[in-house]
Protein backbone atom coordinates (compact mmCIF):
# COMPACT_ATOMS: atom_id res chain seq x y z
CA UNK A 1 -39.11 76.35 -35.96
CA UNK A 2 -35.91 76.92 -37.54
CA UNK A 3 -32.64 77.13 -36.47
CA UNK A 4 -30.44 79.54 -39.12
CA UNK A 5 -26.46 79.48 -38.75
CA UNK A 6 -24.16 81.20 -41.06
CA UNK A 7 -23.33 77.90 -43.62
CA UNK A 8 -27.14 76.50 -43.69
CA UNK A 9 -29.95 76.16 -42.31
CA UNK A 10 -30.69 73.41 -39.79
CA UNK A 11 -34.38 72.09 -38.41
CA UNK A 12 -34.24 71.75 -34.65
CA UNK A 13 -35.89 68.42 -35.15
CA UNK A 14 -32.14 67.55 -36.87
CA UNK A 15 -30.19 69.48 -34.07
CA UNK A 16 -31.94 67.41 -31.40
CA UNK A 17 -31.06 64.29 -33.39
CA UNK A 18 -27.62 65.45 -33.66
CA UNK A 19 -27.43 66.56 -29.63
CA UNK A 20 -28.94 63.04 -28.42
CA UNK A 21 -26.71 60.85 -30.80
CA UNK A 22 -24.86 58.87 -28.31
CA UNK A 23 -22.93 56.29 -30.58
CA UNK A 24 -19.41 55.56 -29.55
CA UNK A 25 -19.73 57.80 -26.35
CA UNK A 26 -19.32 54.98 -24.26
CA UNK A 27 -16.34 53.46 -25.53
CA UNK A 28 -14.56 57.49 -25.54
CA UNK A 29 -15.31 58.09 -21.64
CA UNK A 30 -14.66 54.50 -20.65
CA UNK A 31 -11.11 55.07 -22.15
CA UNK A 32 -10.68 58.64 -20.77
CA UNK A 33 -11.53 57.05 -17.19
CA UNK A 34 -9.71 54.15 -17.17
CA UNK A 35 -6.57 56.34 -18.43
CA UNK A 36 -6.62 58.56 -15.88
CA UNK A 37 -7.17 56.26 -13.12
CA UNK A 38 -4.22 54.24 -14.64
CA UNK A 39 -2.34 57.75 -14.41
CA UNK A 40 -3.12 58.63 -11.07
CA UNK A 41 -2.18 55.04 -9.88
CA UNK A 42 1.11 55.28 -11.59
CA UNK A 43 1.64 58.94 -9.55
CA UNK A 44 0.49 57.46 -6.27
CA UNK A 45 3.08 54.98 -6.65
CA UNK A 46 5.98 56.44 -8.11
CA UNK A 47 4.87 59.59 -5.36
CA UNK A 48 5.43 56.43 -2.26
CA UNK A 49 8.75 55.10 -3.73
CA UNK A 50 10.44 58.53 -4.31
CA UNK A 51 9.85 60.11 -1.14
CA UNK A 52 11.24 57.28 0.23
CA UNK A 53 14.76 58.11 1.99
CA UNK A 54 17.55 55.68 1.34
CA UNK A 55 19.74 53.96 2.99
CA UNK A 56 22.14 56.26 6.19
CA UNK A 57 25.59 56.91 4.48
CA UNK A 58 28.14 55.69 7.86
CA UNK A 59 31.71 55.21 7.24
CA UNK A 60 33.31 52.11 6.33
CA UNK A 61 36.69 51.09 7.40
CA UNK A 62 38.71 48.11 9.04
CA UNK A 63 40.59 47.81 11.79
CA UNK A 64 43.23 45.69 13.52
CA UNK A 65 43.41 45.76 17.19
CA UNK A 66 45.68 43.58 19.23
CA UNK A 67 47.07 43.85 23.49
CA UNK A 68 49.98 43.18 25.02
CA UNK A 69 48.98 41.64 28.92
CA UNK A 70 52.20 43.35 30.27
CA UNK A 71 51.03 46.83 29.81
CA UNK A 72 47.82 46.52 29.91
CA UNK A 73 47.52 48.16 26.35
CA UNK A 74 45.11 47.90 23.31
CA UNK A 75 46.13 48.79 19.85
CA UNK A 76 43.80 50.02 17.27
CA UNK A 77 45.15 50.67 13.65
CA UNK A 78 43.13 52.01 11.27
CA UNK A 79 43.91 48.87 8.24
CA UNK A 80 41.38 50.52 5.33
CA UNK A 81 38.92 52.12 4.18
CA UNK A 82 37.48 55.59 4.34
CA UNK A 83 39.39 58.25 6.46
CA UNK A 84 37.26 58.78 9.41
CA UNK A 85 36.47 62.20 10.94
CA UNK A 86 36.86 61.76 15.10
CA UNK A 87 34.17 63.92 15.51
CA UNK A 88 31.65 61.79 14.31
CA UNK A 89 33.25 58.51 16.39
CA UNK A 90 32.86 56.98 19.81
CA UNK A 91 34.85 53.69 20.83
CA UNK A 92 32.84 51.10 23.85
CA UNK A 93 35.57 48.77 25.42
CA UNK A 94 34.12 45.95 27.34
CA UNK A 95 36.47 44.29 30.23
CA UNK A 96 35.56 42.03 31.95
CA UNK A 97 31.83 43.08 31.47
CA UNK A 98 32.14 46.63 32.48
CA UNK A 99 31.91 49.10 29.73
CA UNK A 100 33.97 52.42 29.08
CA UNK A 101 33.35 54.82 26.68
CA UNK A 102 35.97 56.85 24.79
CA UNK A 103 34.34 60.37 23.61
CA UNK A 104 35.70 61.97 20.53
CA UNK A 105 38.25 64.12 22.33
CA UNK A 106 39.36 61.36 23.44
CA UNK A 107 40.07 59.61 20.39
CA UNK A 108 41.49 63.20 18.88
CA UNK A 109 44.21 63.21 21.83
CA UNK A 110 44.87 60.09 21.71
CA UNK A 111 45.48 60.73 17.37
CA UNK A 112 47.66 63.82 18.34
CA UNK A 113 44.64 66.27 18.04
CA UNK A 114 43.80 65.08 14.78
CA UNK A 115 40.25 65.66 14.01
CA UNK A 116 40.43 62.37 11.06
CA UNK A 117 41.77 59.20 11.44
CA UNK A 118 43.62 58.01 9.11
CA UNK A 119 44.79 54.03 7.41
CA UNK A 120 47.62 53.44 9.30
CA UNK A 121 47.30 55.62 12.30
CA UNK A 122 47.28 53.76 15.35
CA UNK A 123 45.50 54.40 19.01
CA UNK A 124 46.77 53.43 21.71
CA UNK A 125 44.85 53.46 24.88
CA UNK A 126 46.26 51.60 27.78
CA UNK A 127 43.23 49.95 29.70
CA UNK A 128 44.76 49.73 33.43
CA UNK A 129 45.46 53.39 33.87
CA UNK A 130 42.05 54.51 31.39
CA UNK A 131 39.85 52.13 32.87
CA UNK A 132 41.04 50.94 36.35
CA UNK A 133 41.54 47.44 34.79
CA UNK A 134 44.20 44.90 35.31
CA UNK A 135 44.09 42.52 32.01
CA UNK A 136 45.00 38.84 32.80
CA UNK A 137 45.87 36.20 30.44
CA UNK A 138 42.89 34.97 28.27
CA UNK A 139 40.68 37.94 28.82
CA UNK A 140 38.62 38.97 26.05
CA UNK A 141 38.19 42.77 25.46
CA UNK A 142 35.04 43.62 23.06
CA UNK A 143 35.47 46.58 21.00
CA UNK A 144 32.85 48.97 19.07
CA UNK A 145 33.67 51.62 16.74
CA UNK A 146 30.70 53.01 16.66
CA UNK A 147 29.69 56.29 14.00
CA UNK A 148 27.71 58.87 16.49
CA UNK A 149 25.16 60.12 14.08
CA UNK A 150 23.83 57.41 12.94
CA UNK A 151 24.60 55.56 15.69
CA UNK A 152 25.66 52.55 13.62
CA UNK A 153 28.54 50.31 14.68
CA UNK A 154 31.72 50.70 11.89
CA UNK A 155 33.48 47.71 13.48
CA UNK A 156 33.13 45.22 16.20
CA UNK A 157 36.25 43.15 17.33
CA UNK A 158 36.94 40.76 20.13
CA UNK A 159 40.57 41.67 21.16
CA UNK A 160 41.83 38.30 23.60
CA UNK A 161 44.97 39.15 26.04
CA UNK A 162 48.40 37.46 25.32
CA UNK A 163 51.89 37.78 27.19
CA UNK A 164 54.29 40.30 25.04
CA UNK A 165 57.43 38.37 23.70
């Protein structure tokens, strides 16, 4: 039998050779395969680490708070860093192991009705009068600024009582 194409003539005895030659086969598909599952490693991987989220952006910032035992008042100035929006902000006293919250209204009133607070801007919130709390000498007031959505803490202090000059 004979197989005619348009440039020659082949035998089918020739074109079954040709079809069930196998040499070097091997080595093309075992290259193919190990590059693609080299490729879809690489994807799965770099696919994990990408989707990852980083780190929560919170504000960063310093503060100085001292209190004056005859008025039964804590300062809070804001010493650097980023301006902070009030909004976002929530201040926990501890006295005497009771704890008080101060909202974000609270903060804004106490900031004028500023909605950011700002280096060098200074709260005042008097403790006996907010909090039902007479400060003595030596008593330590903890302090958390703490960022509301991701409830991360910008700043603890310890804040220790001390008779006013």
């Amino acid at each position: 039998m004979v197989f005619v194409l348009k440039w020659g003539v082949f035998i089918l005895r020739d074109l079954r050779m040709f079809i069930n030659n196998c040499n070097g086969v091997s080595e093309v598909i075992g290259e193919v395969l190990m590059l693609s599952i080299v490729i879809i490693l690489f994807s799965s991987v770099g696919s994990c680490l990408f989707s990852l989220e980083g780190p929560e952006e919170f504000p960063h910032a310093e503060m100085h708070g001292w209190m004056e035992m005859s008025s039964d008042t804590l300062y809070l100035k804001h010493k650097s860093g980023e301006t902070l929006n009030v909004n976002e902000l929530e201040i926990v006293l501890n006295v005497n192991d009771q704890r008080f919250p101060f909202s974000s209204e609270n903060i804004s009133s106490k900031l004028d009705g500023k909605n950011y607070w700002e280096i060098g801007d200074v709260i005042t919130i008097e403790i006996g009068s907010e909090c039902g709390v007479t400060i003595q000498q030596g008593d330590r007031v903890s302090l958390y600024l703490i960022h509301v959505p991701t409830s991360k803490v910008v700043q603890k202090m310890y804040v220790t009582a001390f008779e006013s000059p």
